[in-house]
Protein backbone atom coordinates (compact mmCIF):
# COMPACT_ATOMS: atom_id res chain seq x y z
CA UNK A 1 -65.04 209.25 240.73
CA UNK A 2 -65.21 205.58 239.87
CA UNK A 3 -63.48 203.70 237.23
CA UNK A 4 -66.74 203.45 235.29
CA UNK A 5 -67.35 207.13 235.31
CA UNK A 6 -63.75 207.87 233.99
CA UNK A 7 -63.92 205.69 231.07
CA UNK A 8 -66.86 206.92 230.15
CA UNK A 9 -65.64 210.68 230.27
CA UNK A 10 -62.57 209.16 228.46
CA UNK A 11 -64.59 207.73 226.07
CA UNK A 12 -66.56 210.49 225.49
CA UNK A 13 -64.17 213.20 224.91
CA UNK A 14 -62.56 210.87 222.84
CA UNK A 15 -65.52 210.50 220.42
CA UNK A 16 -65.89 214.16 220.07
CA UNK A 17 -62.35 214.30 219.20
CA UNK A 18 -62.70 212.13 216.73
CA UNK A 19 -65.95 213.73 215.20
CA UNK A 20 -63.81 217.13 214.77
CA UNK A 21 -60.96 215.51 213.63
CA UNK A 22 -63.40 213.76 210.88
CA UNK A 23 -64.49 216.89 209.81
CA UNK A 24 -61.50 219.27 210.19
CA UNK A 25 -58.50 217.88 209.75
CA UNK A 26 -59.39 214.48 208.37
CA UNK A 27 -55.95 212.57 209.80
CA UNK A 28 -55.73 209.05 210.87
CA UNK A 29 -57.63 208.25 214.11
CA UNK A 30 -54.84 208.29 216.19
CA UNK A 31 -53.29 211.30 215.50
CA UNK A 32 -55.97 213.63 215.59
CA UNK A 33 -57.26 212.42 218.93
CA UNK A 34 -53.41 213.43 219.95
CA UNK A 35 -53.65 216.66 218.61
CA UNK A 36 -57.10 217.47 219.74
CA UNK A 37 -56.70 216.20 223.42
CA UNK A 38 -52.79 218.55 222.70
CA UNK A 39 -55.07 221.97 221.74
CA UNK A 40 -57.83 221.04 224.69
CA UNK A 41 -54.83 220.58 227.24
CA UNK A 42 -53.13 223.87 226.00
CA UNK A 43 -56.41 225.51 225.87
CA UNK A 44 -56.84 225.43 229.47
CA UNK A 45 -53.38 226.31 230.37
CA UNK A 46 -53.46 229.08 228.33
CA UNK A 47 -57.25 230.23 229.34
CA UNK A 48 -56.31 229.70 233.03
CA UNK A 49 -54.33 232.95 233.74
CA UNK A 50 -57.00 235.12 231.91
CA UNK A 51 -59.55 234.33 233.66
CA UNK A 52 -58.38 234.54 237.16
CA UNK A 53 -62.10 234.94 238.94
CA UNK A 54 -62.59 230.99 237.44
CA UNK A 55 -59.79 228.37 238.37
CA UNK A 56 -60.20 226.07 234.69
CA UNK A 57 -57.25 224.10 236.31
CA UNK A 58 -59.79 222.84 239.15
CA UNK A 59 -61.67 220.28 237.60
CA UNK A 60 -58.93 218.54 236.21
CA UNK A 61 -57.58 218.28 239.27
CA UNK A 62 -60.48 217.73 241.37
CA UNK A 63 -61.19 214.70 238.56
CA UNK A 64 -57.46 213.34 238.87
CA UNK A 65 -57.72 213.51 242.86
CA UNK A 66 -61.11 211.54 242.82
CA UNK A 67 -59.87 208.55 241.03
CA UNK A 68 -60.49 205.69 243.08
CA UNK A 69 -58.62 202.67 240.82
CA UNK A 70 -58.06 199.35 242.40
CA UNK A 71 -54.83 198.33 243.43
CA UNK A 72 -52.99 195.73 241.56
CA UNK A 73 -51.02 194.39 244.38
């Protein structure tokens, strides 16, 4: 995965965060992204041993091992 394609999946889940924060909780911006990325995070880890047929820790990791960021140095 490029750096393109991750900010754009960044951005993305972002705005939907946002969106559901707008309509749910209706905290400042910041915040609810926090505790909306905090629920999808524990969400997972919580799903993952329930569902052992369907690894839900795989994409994140595939995703996190695919990041191809240029080097600074």
């Amino acid at each position: 995965m490029d750096t393109i394609s991750l900010l754009a999946l960044l951005l993305t889940l972002s705005a939907g965060f946002s969106i559901l924060n707008h309509h749910t909780f209706r905290l400042p911006v910041t915040i609810g992204v926090l505790i909306f990325s905090l629920l999808a995070s524990l969400l997972v880890m919580i799903l993952n041993p329930l569902i052992p047929a369907y690894d839900l820790q795989a994409l994140p990791r595939s995703v996190l091992g695919a990041i191809n960021l240029p080097r600074p140095f």
